[in-house]
N, C-alpha and C. Protein backbone atom coordinates (compact mmCIF):
# COMPACT_ATOMS: atom_id res chain seq x y z
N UNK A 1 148.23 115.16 78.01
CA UNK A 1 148.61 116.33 78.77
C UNK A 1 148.57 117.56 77.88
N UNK A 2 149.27 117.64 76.67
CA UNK A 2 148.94 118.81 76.01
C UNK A 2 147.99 118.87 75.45
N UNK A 3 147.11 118.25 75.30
CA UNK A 3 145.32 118.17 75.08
C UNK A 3 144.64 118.99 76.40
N UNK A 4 144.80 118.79 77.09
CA UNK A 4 144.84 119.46 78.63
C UNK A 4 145.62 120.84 78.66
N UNK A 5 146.92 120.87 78.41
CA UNK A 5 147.24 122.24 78.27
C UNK A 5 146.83 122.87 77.61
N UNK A 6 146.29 122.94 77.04
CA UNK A 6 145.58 123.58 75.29
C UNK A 6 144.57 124.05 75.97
N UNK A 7 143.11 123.06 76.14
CA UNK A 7 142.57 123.41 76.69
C UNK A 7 142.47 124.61 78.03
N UNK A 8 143.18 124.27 79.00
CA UNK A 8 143.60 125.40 80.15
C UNK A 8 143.83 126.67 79.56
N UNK A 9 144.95 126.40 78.63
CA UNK A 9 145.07 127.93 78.36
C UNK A 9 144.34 128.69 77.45
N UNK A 10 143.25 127.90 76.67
CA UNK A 10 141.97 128.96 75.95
C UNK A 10 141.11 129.02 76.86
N UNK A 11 141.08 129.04 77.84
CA UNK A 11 140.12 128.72 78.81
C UNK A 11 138.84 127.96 79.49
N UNK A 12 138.94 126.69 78.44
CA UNK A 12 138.09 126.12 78.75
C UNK A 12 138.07 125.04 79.96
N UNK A 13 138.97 124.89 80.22
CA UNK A 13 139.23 124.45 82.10
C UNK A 13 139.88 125.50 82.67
N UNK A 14 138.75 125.38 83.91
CA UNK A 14 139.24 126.63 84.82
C UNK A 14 140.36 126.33 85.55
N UNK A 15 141.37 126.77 85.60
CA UNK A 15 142.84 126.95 86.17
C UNK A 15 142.61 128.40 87.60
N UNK A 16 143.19 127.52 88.72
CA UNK A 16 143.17 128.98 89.68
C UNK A 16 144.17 129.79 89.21
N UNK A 17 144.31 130.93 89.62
CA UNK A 17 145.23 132.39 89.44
C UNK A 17 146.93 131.84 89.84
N UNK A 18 148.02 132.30 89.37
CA UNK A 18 149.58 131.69 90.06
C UNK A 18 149.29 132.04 91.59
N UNK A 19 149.82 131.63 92.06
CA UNK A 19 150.28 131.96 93.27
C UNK A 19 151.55 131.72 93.99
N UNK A 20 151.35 131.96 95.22
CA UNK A 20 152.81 131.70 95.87
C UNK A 20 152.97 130.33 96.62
N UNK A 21 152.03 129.32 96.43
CA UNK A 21 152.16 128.35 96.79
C UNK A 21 153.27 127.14 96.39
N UNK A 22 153.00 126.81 97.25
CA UNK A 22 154.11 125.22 96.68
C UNK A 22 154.02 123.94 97.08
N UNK A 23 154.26 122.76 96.58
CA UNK A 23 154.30 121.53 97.53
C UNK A 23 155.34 120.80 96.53
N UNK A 24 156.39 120.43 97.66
CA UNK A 24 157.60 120.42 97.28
C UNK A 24 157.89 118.66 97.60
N UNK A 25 156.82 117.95 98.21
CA UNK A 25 157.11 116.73 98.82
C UNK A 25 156.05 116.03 98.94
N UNK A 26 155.94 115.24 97.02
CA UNK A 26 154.57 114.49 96.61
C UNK A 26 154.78 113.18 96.10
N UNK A 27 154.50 112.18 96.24
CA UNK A 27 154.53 111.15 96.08
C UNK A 27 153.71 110.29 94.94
N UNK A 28 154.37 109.96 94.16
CA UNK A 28 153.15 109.34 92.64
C UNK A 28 152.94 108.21 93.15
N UNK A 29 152.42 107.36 92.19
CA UNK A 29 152.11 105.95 92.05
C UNK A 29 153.14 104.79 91.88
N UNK A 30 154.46 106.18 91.76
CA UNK A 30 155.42 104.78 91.92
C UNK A 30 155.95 104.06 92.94
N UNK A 31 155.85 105.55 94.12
CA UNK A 31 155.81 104.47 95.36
C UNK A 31 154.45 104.71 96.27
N UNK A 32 154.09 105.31 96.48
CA UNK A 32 152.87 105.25 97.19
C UNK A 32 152.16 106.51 97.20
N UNK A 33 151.10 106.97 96.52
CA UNK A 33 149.54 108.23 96.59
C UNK A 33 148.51 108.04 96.65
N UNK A 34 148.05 108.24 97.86
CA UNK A 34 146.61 107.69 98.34
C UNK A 34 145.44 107.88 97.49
N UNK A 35 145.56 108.74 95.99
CA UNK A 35 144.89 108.83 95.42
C UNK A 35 145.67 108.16 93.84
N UNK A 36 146.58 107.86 93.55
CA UNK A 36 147.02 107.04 92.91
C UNK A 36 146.95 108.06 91.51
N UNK A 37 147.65 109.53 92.16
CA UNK A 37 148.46 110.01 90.97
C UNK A 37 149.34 109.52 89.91
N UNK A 38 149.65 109.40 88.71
CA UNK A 38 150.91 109.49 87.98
C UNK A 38 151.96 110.60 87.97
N UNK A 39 153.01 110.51 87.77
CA UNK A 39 154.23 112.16 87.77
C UNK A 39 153.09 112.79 86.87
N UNK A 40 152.78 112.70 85.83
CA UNK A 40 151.96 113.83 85.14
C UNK A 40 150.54 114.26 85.75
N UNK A 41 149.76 113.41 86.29
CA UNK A 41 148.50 114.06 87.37
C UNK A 41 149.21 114.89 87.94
N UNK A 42 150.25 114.76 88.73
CA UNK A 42 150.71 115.97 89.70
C UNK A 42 151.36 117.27 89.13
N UNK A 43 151.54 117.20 87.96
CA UNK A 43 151.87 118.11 87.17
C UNK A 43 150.73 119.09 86.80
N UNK A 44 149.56 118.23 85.82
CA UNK A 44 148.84 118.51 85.98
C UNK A 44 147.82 119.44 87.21
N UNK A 45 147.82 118.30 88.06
CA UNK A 45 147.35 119.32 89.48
C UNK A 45 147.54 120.51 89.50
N UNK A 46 149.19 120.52 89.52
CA UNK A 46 149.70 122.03 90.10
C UNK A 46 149.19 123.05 88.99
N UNK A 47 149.31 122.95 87.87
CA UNK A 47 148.46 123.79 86.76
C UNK A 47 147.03 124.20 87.16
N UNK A 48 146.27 122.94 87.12
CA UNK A 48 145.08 123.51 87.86
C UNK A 48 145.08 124.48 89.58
N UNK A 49 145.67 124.05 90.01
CA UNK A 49 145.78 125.33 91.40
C UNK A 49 146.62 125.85 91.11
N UNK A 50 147.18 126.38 90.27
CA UNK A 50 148.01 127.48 90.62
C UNK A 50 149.33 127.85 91.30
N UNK A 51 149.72 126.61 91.43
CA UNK A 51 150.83 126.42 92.28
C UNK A 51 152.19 127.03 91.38
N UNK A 52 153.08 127.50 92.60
CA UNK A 52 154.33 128.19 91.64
C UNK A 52 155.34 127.22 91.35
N UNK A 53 155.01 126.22 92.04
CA UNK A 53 155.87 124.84 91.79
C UNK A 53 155.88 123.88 92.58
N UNK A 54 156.20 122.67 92.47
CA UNK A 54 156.04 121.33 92.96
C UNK A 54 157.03 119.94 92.56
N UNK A 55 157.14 119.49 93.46
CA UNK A 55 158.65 118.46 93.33
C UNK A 55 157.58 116.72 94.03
N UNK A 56 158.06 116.05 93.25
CA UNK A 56 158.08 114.38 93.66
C UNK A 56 159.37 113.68 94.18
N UNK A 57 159.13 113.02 95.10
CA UNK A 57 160.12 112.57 96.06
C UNK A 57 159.52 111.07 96.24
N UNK A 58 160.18 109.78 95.21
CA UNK A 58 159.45 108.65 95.07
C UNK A 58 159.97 107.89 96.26
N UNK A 59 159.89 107.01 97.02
CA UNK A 59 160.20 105.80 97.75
C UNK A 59 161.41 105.11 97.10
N UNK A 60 162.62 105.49 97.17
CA UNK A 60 163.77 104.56 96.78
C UNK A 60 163.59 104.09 95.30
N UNK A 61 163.34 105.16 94.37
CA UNK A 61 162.89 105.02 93.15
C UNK A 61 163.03 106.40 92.12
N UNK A 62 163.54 106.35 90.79
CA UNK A 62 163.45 107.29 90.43
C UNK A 62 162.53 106.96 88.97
N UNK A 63 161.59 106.61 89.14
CA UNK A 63 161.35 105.82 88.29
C UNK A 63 160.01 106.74 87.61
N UNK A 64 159.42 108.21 88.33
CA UNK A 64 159.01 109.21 87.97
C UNK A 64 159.36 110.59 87.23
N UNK A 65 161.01 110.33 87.16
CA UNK A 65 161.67 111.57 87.05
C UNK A 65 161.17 111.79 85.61
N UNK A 66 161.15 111.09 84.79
CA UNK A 66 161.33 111.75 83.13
C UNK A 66 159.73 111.90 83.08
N UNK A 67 159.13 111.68 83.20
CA UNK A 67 157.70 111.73 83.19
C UNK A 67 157.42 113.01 84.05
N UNK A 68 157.42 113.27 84.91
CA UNK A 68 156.88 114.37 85.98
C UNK A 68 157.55 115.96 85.01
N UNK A 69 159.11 115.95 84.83
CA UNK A 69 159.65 116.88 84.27
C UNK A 69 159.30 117.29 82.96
N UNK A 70 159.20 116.30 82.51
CA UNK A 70 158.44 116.42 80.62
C UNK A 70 156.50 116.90 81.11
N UNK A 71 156.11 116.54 81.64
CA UNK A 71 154.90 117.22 81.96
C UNK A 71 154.91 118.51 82.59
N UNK A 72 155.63 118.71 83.21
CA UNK A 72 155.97 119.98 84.04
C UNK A 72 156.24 121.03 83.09
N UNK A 73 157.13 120.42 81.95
CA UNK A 73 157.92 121.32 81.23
C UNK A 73 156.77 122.01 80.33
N UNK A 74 155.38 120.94 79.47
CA UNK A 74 154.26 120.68 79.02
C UNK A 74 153.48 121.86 79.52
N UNK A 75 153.29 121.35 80.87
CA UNK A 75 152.09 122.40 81.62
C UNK A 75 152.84 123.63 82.22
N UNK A 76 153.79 124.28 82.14
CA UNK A 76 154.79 125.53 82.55
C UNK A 76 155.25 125.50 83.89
N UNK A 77 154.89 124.96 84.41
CA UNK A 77 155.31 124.58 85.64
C UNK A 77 156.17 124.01 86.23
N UNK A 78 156.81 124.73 87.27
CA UNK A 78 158.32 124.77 87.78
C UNK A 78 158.09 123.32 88.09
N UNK A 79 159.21 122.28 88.44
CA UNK A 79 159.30 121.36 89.00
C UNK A 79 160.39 120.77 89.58
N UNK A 80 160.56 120.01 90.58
CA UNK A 80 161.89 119.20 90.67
C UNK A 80 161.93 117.98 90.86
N UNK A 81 162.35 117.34 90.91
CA UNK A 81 162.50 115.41 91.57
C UNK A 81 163.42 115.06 92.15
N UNK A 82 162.60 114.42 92.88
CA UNK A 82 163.81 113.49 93.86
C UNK A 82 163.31 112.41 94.17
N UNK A 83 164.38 111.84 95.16
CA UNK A 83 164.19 110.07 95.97
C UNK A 83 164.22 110.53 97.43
N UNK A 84 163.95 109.76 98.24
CA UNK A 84 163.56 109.40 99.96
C UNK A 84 163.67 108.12 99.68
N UNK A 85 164.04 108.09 101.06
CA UNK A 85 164.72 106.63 101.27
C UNK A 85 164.48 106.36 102.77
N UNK A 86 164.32 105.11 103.70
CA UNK A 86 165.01 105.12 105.25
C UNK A 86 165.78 104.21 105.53
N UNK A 87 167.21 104.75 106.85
CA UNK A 87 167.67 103.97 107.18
C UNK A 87 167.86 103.66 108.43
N UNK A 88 168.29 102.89 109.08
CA UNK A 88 168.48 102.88 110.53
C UNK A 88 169.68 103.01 110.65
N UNK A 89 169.89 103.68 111.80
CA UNK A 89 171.09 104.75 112.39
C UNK A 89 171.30 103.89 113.90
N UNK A 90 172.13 102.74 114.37
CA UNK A 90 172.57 102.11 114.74
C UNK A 90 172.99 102.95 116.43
N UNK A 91 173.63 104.03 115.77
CA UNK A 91 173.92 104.74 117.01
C UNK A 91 172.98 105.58 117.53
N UNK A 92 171.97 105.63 117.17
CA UNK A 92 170.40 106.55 117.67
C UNK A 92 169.47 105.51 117.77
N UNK A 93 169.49 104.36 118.11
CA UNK A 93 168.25 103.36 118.09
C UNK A 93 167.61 103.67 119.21
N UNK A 94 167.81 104.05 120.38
CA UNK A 94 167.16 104.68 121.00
C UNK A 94 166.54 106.35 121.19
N UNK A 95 166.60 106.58 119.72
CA UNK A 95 166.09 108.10 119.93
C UNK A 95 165.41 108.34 118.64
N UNK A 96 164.26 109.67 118.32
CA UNK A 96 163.56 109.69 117.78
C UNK A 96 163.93 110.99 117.08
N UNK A 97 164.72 110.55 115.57
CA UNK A 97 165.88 111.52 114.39
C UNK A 97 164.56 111.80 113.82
N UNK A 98 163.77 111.68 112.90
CA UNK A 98 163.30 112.23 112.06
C UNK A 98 161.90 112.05 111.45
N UNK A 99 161.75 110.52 112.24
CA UNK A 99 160.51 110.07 111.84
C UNK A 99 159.43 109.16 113.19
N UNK A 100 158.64 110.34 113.57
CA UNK A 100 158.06 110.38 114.85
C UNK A 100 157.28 108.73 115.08
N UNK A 101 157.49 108.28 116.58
CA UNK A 101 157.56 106.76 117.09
C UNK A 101 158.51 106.14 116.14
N UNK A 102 159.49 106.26 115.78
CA UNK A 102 160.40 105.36 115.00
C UNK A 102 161.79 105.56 115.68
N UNK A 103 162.36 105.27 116.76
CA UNK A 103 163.67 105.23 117.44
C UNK A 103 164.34 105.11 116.20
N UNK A 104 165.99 105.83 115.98
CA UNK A 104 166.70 105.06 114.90
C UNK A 104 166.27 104.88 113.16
N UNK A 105 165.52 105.29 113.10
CA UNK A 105 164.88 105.30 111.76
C UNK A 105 165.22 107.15 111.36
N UNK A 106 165.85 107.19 110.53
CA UNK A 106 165.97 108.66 109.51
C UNK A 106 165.88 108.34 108.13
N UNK A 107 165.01 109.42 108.07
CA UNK A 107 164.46 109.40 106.50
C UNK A 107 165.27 110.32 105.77
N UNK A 108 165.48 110.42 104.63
CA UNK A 108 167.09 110.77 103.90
C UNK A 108 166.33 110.93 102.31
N UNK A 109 166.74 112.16 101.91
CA UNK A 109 166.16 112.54 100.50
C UNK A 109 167.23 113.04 99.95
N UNK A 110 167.71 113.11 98.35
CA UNK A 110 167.89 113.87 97.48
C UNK A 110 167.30 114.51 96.61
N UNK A 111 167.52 115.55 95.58
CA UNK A 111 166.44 116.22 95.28
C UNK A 111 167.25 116.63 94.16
N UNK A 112 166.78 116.92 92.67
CA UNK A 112 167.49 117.99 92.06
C UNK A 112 167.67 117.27 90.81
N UNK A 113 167.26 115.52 90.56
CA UNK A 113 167.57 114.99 89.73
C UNK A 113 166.85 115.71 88.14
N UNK A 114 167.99 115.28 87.53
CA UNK A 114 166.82 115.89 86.05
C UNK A 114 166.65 114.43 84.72
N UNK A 115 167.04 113.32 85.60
CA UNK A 115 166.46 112.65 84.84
C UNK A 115 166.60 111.08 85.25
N UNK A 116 165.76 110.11 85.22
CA UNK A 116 165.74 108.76 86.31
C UNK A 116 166.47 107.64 85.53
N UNK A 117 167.06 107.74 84.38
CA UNK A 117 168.22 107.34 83.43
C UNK A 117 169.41 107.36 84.10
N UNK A 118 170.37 106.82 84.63
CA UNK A 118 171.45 106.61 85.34
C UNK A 118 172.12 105.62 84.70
N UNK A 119 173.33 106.74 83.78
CA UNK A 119 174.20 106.08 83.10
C UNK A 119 175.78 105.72 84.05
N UNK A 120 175.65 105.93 85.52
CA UNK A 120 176.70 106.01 86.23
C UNK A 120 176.74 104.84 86.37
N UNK A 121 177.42 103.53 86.51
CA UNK A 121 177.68 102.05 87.03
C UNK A 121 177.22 102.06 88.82
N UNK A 122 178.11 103.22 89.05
CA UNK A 122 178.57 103.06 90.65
C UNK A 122 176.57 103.37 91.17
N UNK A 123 176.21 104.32 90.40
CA UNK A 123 175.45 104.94 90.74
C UNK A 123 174.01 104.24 90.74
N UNK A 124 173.98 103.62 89.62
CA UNK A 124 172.93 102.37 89.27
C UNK A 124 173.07 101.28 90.00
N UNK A 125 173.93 101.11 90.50
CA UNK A 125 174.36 100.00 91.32
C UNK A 125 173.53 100.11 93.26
N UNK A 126 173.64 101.48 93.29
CA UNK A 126 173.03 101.83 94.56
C UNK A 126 171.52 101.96 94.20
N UNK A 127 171.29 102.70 92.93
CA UNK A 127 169.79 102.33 93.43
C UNK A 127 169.33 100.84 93.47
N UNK A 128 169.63 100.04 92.04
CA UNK A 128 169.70 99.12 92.56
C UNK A 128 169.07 98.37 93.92
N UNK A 129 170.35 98.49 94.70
CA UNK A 129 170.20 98.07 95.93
C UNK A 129 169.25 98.72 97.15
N UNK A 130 169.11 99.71 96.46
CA UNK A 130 168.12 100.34 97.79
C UNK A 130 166.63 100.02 97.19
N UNK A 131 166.37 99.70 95.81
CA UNK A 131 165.27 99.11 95.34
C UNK A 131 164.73 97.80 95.86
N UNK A 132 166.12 96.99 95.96
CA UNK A 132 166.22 95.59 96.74
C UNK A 132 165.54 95.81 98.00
N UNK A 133 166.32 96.30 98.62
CA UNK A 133 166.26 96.27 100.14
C UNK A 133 165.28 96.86 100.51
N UNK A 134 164.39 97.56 99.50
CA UNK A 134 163.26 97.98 100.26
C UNK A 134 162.34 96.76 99.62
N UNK A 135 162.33 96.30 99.11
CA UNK A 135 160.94 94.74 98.49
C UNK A 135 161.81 94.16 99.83
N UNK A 136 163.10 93.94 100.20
CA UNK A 136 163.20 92.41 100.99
C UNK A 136 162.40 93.08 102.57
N UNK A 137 162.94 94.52 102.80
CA UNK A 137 161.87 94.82 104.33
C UNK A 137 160.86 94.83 104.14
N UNK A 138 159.99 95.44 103.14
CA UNK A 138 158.95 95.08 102.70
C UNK A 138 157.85 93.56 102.93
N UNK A 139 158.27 93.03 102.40
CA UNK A 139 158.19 91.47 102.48
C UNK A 139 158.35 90.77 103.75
N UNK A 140 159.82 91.38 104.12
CA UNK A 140 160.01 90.79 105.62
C UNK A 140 158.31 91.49 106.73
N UNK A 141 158.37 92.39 106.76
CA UNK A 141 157.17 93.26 107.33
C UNK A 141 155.59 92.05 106.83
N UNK A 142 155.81 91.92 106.00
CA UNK A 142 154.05 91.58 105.11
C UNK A 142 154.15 89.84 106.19
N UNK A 143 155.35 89.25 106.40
CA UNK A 143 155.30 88.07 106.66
C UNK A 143 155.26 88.11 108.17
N UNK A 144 155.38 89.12 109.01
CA UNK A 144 155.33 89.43 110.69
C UNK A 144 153.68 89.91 110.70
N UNK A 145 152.88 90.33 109.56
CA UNK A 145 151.84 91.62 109.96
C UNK A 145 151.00 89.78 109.83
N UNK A 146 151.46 89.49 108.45
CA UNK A 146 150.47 88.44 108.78
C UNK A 146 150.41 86.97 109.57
N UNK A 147 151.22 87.11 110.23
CA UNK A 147 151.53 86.19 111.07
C UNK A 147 150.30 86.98 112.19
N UNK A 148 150.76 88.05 112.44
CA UNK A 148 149.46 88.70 113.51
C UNK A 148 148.00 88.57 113.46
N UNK A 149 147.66 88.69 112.00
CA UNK A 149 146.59 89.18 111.46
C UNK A 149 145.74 87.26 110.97
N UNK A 150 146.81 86.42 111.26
CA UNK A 150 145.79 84.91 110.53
C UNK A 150 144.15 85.20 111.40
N UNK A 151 143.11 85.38 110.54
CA UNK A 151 143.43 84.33 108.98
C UNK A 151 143.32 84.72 108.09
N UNK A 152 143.87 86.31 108.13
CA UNK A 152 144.04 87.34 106.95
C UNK A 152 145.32 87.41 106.45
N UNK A 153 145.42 87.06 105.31
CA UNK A 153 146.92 87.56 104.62
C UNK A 153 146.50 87.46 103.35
N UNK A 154 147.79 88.77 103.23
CA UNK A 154 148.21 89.09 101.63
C UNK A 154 149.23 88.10 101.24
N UNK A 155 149.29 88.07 100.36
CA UNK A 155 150.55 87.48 98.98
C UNK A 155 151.03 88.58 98.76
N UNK A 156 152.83 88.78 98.36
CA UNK A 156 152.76 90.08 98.12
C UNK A 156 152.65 90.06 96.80
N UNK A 157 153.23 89.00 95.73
CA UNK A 157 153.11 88.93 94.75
C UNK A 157 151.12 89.61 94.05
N UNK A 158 150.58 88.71 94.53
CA UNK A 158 149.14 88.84 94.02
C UNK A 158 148.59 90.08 94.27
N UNK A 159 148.69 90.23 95.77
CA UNK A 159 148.46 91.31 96.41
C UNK A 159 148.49 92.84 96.44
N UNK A 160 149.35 92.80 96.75
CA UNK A 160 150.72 94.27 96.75
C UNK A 160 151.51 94.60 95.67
N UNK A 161 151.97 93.91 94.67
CA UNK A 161 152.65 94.88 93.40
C UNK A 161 152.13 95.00 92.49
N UNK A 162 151.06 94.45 92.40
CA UNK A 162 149.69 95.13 91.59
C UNK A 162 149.61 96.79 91.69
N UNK A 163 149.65 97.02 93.12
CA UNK A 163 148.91 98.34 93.61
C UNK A 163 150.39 99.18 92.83
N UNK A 164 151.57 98.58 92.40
CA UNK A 164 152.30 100.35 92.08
C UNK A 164 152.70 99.84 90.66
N UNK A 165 152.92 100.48 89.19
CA UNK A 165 152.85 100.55 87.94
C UNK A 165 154.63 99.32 87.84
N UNK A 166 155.41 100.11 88.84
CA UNK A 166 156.67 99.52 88.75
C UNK A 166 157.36 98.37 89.32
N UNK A 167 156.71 97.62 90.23
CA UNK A 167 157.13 96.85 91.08
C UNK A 167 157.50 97.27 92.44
N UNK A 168 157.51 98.61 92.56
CA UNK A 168 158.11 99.39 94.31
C UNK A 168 156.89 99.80 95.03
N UNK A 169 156.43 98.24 95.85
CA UNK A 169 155.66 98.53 96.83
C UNK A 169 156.19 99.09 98.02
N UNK A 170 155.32 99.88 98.75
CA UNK A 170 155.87 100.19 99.58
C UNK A 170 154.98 99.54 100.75
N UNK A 171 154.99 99.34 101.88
CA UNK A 171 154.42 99.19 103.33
C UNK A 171 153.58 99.65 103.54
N UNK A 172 153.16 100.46 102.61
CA UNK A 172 151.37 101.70 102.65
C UNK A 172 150.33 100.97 101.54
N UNK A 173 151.32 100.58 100.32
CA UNK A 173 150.48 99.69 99.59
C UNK A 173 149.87 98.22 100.42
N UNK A 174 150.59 97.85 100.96
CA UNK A 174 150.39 96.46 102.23
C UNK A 174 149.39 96.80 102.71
N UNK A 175 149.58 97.65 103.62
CA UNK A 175 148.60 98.19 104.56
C UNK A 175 147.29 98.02 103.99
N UNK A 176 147.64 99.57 102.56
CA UNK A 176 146.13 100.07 102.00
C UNK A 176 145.30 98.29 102.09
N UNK A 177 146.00 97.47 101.09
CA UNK A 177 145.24 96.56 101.00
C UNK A 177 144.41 95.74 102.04
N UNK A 178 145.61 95.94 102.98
CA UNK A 178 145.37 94.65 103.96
C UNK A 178 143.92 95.44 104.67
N UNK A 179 143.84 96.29 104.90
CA UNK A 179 142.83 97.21 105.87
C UNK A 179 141.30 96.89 105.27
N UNK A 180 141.16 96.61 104.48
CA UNK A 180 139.75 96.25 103.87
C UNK A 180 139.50 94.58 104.27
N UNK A 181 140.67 94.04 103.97
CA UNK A 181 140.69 92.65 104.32
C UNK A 181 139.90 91.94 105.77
N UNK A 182 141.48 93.26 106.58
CA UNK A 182 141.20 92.97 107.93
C UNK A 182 139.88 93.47 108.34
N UNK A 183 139.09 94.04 107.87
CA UNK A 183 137.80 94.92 108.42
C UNK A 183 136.33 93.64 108.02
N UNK A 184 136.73 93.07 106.56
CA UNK A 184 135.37 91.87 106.37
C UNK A 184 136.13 91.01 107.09
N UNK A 185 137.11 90.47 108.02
CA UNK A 185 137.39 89.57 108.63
C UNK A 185 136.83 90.06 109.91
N UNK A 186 136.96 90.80 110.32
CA UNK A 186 136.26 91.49 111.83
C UNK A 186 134.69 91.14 111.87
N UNK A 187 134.09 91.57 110.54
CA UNK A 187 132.76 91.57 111.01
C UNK A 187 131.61 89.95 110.19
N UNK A 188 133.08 89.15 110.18
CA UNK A 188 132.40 87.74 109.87
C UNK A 188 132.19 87.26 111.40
N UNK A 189 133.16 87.61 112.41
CA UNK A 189 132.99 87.16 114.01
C UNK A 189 132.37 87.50 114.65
């Protein structure tokens, strides 16, 4: 990265002009980027466009924070971090809170962290568990899709936690995979 910053700023990679832009809600490789950023690519990025700043918001994971901010800090660029998470809301299962066709499902972020080190007990203890509970729905999901999908299935082991650096697949990594699968299974029939 500071091989890269160096460069940018004698000008030998072209960097767009600052601007007033922003993207405040990006996703690395730790839980799911369709192009399979690291916290520092997106750091990076925003240097190259010009952006006035930019925040990562991982999948029930903070497992980008020290990395994204130390690059940020690297390439001058404003930054913040956070987690997203979902839960189901028991008393709205019939209504649609936050995350469109999903009755009961709200998606829930914090933001502001400055570092994915959590020396709190109470506090480590929850991510923790929301790390859990997203591999066990996870999993639960991979074992209904392929029940649909025989005589295509993933492993999630083999499969799916390959695709993220940390172990926090998410349901998009499933997918990504499964979708190539399911497509040479279509056109063997």
């Amino acid at each position: 990265m500071a091989e890269l910053v160096a460069l940018a700023d004698r000008g030998d990679i072209p960097c767009e002009p600052a601007q007033a832009a922003v993207n405040m809600h990006c996703h690395t490789f730790f839980s799911f980027n369709a192009y399979g950023y690291s916290p520092a690519a997106l750091a990076w990025l925003a240097k190259r466009r010009g952006l006035a700043a930019i925040g990562v918001v991982d999948f029930d994971v903070l497992d980008a924070v020290d990395e994204f901010l130390a690059a940020c800090d690297m390439a001058s660029v404003r930054g913040s971090a956070g987690i997203e998470t979902r839960v189901f809301v028991p008393e709205f299962a019939t209504r649609v809170i936050n995350s469109p066709g999903e009755p009961g499902i709200y998606y829930h972020m914090g933001i502001g962290f400055v570092s994915g080190q959590v020396s709190d007990p109470a506090a480590a203890a929850i991510l923790a568990d929301m790390r859990a509970r997203a591999e066990r729905r996870n999993r639960e999901m991979l074992v209904r899709v392929n029940a649909h999908l025989d005589p295509v299935s993933l492993d999630y082991e083999r499969d799916v936690l390959p695709l993220t650096p940390a172990g926090n697949a998410t349901e998009r990594q499933g997918r990504g995979r499964q979708a190539p699968l399911s497509s040479q299974e279509r056109g063997r029939g």
